[in-house]
PDB file of N, CA and C in Angstrom:
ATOM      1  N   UNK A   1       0.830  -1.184   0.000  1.00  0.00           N
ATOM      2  CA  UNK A   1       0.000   0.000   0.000  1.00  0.00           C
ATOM      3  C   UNK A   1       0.876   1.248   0.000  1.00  0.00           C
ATOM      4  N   UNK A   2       0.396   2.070  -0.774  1.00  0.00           N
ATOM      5  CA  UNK A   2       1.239   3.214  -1.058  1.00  0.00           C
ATOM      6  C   UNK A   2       1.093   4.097   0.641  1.00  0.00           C
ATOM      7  N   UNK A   3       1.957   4.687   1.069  1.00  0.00           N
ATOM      8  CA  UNK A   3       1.737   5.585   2.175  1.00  0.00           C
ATOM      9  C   UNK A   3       0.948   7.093   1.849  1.00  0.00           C
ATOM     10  N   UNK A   4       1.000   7.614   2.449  1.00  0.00           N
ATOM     11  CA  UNK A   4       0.429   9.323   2.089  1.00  0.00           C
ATOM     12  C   UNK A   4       1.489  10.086   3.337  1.00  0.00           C
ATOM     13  N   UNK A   5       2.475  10.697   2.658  1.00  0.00           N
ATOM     14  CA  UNK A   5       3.270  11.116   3.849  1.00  0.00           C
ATOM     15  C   UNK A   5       3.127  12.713   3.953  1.00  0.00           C
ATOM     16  N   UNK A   6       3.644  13.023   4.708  1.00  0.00           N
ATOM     17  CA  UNK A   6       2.997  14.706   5.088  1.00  0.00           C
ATOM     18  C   UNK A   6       5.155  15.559   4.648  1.00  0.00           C
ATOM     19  N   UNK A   7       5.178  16.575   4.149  1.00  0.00           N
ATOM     20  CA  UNK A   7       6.145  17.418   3.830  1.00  0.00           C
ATOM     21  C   UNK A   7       7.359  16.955   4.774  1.00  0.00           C
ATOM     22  N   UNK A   8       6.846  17.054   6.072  1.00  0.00           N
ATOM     23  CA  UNK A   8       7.926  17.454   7.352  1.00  0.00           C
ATOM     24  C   UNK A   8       8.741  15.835   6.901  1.00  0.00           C
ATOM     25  N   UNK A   9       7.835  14.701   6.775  1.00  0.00           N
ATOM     26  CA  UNK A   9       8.687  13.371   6.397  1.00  0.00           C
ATOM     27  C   UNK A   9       9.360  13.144   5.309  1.00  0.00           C
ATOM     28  N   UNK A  10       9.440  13.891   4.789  1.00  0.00           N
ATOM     29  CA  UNK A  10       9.895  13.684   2.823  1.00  0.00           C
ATOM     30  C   UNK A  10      10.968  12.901   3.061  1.00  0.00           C
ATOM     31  N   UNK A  11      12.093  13.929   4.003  1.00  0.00           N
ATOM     32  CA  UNK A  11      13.616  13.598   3.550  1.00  0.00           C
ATOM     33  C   UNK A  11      13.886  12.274   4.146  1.00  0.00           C
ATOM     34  N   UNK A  12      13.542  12.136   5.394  1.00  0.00           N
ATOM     35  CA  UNK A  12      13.254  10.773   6.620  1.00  0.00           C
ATOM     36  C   UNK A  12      12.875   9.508   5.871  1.00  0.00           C
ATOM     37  N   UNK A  13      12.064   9.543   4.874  1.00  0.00           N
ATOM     38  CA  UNK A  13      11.470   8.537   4.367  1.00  0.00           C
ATOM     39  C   UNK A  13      11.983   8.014   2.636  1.00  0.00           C
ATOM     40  N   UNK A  14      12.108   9.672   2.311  1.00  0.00           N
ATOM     41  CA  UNK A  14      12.672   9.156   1.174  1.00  0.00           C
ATOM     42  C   UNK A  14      14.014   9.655   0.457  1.00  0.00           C
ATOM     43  N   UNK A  15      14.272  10.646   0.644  1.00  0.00           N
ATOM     44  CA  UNK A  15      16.002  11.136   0.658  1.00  0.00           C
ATOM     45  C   UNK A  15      16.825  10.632   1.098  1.00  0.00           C
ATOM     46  N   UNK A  16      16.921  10.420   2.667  1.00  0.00           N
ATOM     47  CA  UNK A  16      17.448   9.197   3.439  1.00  0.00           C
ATOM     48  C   UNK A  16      17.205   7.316   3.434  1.00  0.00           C
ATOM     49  N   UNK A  17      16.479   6.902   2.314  1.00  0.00           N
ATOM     50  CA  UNK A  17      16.079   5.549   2.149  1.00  0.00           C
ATOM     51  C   UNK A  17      16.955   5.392   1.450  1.00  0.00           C
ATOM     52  N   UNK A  18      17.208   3.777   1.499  1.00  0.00           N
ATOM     53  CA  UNK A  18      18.227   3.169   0.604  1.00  0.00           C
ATOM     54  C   UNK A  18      17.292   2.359  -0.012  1.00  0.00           C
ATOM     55  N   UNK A  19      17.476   1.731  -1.359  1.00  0.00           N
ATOM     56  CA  UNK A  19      16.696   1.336  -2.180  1.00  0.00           C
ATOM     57  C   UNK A  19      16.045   1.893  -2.925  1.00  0.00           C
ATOM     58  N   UNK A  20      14.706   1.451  -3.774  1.00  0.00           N
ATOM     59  CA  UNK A  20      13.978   2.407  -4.633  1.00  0.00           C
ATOM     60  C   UNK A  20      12.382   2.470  -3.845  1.00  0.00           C
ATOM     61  N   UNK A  21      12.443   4.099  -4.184  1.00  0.00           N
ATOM     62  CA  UNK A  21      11.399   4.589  -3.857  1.00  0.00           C
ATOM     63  C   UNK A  21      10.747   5.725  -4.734  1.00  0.00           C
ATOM     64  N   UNK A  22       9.175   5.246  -5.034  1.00  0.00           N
ATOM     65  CA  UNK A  22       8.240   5.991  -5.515  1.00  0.00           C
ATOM     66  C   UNK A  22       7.053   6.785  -5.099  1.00  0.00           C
ATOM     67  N   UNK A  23       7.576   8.408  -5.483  1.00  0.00           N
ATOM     68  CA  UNK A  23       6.302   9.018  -5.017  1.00  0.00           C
ATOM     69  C   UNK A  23       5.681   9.773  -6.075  1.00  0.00           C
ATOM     70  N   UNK A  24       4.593   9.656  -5.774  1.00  0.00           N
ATOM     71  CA  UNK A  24       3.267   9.737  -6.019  1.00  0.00           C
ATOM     72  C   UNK A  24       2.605  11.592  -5.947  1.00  0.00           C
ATOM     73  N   UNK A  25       3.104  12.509  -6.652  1.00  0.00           N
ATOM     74  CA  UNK A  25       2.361  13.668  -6.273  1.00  0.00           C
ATOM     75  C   UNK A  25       1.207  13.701  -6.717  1.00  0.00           C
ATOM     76  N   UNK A  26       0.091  14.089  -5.590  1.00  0.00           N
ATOM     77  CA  UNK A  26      -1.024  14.144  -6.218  1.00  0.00           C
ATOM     78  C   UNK A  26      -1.789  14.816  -5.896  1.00  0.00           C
ATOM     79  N   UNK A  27      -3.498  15.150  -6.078  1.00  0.00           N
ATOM     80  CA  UNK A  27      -4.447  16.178  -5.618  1.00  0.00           C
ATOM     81  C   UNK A  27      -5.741  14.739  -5.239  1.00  0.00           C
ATOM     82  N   UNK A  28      -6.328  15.155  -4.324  1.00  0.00           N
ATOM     83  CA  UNK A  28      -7.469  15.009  -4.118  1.00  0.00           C
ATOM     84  C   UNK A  28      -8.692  14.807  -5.129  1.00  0.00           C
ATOM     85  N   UNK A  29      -8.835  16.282  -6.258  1.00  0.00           N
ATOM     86  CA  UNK A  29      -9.389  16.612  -6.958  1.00  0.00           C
ATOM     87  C   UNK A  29      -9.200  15.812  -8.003  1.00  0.00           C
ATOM     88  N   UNK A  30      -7.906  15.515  -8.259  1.00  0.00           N
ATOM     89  CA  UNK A  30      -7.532  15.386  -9.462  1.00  0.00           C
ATOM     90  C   UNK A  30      -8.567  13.776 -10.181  1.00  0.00           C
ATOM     91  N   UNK A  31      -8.900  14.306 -11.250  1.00  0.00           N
ATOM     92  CA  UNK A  31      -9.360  12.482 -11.829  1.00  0.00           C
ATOM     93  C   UNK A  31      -8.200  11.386 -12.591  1.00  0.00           C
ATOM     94  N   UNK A  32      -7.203  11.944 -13.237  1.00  0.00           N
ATOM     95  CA  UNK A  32      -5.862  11.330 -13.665  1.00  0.00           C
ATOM     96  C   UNK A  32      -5.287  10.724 -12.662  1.00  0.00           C
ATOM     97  N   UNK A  33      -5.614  11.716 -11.493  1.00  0.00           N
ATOM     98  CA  UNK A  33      -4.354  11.232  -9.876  1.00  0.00           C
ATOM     99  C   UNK A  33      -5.118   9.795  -9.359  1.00  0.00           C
ATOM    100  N   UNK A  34      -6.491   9.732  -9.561  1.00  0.00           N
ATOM    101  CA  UNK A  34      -7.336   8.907  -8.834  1.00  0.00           C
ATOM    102  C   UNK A  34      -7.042   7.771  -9.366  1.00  0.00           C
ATOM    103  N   UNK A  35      -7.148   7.669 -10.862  1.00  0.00           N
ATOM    104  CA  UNK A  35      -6.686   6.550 -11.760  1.00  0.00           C
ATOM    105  C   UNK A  35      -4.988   6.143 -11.575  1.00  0.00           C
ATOM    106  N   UNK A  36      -4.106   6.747 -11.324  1.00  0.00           N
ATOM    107  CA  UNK A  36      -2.958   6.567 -11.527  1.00  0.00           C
ATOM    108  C   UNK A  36      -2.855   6.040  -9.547  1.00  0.00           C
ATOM    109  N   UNK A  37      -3.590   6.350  -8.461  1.00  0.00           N
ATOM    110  CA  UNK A  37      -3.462   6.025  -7.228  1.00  0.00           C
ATOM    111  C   UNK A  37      -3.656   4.506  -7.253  1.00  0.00           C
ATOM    112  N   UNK A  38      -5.018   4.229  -8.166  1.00  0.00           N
ATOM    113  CA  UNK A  38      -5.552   2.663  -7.963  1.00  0.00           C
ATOM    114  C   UNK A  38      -4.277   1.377  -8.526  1.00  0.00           C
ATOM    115  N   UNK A  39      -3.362   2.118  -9.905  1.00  0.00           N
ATOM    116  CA  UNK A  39      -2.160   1.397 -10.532  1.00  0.00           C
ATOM    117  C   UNK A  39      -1.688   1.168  -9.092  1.00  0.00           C
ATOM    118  N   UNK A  40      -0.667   2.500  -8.461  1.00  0.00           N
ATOM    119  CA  UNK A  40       0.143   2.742  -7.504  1.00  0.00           C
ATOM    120  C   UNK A  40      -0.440   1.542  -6.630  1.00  0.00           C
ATOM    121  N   UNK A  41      -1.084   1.643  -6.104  1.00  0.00           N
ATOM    122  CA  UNK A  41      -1.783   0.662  -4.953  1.00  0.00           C
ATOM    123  C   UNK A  41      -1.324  -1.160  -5.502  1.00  0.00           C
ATOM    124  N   UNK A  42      -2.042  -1.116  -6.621  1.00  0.00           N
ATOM    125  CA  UNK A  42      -1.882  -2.309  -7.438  1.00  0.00           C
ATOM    126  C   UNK A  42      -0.212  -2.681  -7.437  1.00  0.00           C
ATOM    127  N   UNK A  43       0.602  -1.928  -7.569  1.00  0.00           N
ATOM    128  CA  UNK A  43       1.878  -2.246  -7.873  1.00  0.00           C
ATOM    129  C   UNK A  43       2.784  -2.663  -6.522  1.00  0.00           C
ATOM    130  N   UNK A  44       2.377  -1.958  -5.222  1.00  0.00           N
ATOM    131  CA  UNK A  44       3.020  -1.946  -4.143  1.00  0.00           C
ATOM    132  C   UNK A  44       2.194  -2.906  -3.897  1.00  0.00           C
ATOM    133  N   UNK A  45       1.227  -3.473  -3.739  1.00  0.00           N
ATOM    134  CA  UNK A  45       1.167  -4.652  -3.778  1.00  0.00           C
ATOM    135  C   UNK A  45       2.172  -5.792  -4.062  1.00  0.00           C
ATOM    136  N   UNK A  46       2.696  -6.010  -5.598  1.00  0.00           N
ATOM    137  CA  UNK A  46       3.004  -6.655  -6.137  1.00  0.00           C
ATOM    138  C   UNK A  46       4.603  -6.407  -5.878  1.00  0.00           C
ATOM    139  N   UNK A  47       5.021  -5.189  -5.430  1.00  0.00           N
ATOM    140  CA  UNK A  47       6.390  -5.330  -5.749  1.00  0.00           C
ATOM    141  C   UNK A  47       7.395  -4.835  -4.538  1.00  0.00           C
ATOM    142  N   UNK A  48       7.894  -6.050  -3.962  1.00  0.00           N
ATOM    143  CA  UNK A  48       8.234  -6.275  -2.718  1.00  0.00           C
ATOM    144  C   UNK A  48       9.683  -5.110  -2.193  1.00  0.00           C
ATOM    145  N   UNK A  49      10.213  -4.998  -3.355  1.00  0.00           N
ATOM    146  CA  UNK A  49      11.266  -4.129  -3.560  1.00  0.00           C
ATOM    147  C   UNK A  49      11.597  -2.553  -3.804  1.00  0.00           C
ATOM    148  N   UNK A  50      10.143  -2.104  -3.915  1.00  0.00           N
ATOM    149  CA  UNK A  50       9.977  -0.783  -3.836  1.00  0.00           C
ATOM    150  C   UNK A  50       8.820  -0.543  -2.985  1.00  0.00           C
ATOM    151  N   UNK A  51       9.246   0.674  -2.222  1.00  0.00           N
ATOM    152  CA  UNK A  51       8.643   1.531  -1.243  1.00  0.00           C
ATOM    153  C   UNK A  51       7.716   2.720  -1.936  1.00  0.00           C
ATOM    154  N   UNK A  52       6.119   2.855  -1.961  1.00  0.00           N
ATOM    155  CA  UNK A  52       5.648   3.831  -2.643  1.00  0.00           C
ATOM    156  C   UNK A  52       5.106   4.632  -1.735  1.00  0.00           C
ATOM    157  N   UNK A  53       5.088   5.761  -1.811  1.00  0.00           N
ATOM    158  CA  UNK A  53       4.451   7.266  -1.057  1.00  0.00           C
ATOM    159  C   UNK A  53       3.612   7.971  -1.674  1.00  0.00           C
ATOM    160  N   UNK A  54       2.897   8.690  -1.291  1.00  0.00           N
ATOM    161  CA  UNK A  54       1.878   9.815  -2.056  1.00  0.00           C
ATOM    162  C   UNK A  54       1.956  11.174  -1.013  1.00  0.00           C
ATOM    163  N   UNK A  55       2.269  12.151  -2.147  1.00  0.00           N
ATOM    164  CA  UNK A  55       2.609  13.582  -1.165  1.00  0.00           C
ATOM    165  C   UNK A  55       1.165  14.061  -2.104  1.00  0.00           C
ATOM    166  N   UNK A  56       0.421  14.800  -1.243  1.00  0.00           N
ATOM    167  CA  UNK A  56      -0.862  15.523  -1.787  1.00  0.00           C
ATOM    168  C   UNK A  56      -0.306  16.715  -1.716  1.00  0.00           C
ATOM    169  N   UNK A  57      -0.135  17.534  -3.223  1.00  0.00           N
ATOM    170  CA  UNK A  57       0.427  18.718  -3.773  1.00  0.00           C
ATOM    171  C   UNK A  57      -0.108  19.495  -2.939  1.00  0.00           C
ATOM    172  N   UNK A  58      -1.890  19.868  -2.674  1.00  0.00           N
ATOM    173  CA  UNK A  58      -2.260  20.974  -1.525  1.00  0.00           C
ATOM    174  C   UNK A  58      -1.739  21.272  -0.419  1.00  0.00           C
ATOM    175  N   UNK A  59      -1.222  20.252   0.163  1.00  0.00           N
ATOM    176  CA  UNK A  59      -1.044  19.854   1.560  1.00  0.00           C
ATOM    177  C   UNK A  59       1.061  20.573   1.492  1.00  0.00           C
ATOM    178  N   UNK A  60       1.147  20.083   0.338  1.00  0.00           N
ATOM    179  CA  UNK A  60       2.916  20.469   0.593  1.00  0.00           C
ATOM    180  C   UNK A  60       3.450  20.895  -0.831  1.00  0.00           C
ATOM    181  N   UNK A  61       2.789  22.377  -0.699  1.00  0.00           N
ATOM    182  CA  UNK A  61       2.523  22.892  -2.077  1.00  0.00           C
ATOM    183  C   UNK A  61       4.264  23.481  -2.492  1.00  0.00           C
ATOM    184  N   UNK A  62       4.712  23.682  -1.395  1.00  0.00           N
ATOM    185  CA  UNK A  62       6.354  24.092  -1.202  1.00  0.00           C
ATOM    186  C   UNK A  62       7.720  22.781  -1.760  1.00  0.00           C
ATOM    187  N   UNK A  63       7.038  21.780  -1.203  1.00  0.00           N
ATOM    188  CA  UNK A  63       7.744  20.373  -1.692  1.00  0.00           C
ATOM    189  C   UNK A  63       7.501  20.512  -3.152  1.00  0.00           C
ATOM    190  N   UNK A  64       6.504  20.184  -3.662  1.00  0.00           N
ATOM    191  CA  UNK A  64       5.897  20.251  -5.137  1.00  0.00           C
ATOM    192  C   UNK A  64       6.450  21.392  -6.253  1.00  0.00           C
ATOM    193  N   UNK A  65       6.887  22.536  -5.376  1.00  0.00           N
ATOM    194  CA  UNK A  65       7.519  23.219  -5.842  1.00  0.00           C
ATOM    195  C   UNK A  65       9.012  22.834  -6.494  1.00  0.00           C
ATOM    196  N   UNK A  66       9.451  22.657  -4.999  1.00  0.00           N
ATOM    197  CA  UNK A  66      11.132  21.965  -5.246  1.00  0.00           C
ATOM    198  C   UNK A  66      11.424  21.109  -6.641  1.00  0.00           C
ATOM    199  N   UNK A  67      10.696  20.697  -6.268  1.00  0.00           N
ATOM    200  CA  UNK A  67      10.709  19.350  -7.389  1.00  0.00           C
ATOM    201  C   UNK A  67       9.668  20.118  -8.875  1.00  0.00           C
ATOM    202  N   UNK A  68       9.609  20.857  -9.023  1.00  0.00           N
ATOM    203  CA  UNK A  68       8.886  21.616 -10.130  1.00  0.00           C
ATOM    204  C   UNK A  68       8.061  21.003 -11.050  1.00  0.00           C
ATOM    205  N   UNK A  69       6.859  20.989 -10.182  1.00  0.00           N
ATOM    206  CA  UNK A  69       5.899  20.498 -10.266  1.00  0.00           C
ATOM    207  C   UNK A  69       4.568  21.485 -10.585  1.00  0.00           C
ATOM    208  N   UNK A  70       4.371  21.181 -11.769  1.00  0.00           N
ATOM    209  CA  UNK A  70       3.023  22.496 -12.342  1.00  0.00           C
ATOM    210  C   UNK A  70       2.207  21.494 -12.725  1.00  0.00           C
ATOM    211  N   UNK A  71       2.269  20.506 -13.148  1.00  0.00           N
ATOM    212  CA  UNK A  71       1.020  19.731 -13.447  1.00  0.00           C
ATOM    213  C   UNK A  71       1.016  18.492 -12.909  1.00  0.00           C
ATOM    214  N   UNK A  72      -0.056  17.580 -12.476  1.00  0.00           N
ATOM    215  CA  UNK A  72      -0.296  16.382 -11.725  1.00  0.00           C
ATOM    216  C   UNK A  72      -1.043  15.176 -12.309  1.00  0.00           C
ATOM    217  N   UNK A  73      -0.814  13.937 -12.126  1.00  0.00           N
ATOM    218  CA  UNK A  73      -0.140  13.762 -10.993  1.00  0.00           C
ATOM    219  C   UNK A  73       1.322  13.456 -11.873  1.00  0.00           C
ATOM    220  N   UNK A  74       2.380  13.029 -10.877  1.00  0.00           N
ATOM    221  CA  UNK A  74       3.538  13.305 -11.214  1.00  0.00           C
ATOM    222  C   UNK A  74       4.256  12.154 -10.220  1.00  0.00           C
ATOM    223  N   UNK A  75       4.672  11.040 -11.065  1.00  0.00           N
ATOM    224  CA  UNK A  75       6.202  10.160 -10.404  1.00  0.00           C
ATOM    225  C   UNK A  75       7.105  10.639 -10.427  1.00  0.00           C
ATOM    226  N   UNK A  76       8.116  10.384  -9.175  1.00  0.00           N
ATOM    227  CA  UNK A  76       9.247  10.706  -9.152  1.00  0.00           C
ATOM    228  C   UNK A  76       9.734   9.427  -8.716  1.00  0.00           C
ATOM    229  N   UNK A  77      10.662   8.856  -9.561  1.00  0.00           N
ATOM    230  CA  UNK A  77      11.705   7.834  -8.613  1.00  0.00           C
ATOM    231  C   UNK A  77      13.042   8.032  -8.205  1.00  0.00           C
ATOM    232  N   UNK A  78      13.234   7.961  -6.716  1.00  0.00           N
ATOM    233  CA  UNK A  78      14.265   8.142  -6.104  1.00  0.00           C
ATOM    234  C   UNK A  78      15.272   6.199  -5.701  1.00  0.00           C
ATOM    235  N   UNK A  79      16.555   6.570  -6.208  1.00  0.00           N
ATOM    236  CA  UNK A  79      17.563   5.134  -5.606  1.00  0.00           C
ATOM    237  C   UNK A  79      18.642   5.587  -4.653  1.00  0.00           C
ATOM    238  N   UNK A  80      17.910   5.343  -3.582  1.00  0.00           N
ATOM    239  CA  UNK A  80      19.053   5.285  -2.338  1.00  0.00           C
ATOM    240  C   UNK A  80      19.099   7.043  -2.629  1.00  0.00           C
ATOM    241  N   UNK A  81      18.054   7.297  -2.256  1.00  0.00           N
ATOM    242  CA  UNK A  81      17.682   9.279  -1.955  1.00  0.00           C
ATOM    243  C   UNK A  81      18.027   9.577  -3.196  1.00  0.00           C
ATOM    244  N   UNK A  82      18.125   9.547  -4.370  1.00  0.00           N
ATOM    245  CA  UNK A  82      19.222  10.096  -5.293  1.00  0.00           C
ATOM    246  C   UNK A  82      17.822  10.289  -6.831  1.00  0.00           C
ATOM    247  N   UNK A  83      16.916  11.045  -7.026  1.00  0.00           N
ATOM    248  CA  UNK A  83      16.215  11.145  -8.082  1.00  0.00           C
ATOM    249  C   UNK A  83      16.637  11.067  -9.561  1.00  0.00           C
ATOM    250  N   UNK A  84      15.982   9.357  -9.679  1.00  0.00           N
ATOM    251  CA  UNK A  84      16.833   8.983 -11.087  1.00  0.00           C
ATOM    252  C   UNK A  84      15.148   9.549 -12.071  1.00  0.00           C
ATOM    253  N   UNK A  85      14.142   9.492 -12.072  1.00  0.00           N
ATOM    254  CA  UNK A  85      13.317   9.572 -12.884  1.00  0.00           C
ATOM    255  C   UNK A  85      12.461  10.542 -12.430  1.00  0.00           C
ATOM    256  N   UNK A  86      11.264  11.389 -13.812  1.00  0.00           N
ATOM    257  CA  UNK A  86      10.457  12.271 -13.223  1.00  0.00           C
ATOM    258  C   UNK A  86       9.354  11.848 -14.210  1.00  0.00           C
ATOM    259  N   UNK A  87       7.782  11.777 -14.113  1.00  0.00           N
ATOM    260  CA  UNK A  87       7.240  11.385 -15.642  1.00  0.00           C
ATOM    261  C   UNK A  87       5.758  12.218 -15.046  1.00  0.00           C
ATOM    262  N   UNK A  88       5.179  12.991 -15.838  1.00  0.00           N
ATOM    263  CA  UNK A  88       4.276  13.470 -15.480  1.00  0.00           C
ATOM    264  C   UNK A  88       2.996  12.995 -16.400  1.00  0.00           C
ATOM    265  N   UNK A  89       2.187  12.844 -15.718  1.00  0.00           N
ATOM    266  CA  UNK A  89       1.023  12.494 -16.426  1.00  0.00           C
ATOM    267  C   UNK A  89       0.401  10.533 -15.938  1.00  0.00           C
ATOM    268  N   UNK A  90      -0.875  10.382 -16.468  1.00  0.00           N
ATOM    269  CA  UNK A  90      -0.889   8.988 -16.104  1.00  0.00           C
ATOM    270  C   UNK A  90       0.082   8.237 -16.753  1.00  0.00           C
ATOM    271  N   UNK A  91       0.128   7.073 -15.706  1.00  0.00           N
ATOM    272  CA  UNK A  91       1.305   6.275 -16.737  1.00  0.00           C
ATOM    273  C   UNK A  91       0.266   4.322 -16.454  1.00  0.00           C
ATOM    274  N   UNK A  92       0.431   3.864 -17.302  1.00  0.00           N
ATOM    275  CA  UNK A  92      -0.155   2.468 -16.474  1.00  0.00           C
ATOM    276  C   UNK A  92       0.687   1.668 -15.874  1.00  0.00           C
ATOM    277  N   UNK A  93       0.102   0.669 -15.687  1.00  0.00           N
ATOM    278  CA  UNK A  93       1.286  -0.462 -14.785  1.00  0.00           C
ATOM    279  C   UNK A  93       2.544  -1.067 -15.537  1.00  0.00           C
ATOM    280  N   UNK A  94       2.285  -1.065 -16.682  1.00  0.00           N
ATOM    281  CA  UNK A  94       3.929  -1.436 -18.058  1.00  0.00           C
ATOM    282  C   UNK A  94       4.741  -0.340 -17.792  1.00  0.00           C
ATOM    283  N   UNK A  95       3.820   0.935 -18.018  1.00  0.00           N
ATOM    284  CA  UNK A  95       4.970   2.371 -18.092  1.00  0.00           C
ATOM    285  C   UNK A  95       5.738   2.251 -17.174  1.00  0.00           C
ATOM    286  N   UNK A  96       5.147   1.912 -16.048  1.00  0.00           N
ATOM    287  CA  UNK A  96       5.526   2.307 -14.184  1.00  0.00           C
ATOM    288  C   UNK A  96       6.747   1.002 -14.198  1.00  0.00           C
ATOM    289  N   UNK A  97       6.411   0.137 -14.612  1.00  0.00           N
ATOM    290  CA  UNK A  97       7.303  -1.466 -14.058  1.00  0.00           C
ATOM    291  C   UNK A  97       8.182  -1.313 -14.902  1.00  0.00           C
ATOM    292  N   UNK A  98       8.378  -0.941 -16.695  1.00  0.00           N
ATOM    293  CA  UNK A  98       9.624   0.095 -16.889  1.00  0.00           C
ATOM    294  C   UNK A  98      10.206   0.983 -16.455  1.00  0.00           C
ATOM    295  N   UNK A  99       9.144   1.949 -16.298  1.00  0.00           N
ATOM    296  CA  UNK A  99      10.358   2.758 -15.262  1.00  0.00           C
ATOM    297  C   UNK A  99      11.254   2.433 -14.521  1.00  0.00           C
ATOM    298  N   UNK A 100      10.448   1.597 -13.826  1.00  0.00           N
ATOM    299  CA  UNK A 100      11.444   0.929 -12.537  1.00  0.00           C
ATOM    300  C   UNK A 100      12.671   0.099 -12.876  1.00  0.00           C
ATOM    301  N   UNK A 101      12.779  -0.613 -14.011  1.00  0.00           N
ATOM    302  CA  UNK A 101      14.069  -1.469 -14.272  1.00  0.00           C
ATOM    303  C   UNK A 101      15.238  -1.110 -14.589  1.00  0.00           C
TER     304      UNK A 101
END
């Protein structure tokens, strides 16, 4: 299950993690984010080796910034804190499980 982490945890959870980790920017509102949450869910399920998060853009509109973020929703994959990928827009479960390899 993907987490929903709040700003103050970003770096704790995922800057400082070793391994791969995927987050998830997203809105509430959004209908792309909703569809692309149910993949996310589906995948951390399935994939024992990555850690997934969801930062809600409203909530940590300053984070979203950093990472320059104007449109949603939006993957970022981080290896061992270190942001190897950025892909904006829906992606499905092929796009996402490429990404990851």
């Amino acid at each position: 299950m993907a987490t929903e982490i709040k700003e103050a945890e970003f770096n704790e959870k995922v800057l400082n993690s070793k391994g791969t980790v995927v987050v998830d920017f997203f809105a509430t509102w959004c209908g792309p984010c909703r569809m692309l949450g149910k993949v996310i869910e589906e995948l951390s399920g399935e994939m024992d080796d990555v850690t997934f998060y969801k930062v809600n853009v409203d909530q940590a509109s300053s984070l979203a910034a950093s990472f320059g973020i104007e449109s949603i929703p939006v993957l970022v994959v981080f290896k061992d804190g270190v942001k190897v990928h950025q892909v904006v827009g829906f992606q499905d479960k092929e796009a996402i499980k490429n990404l990851l390899k």
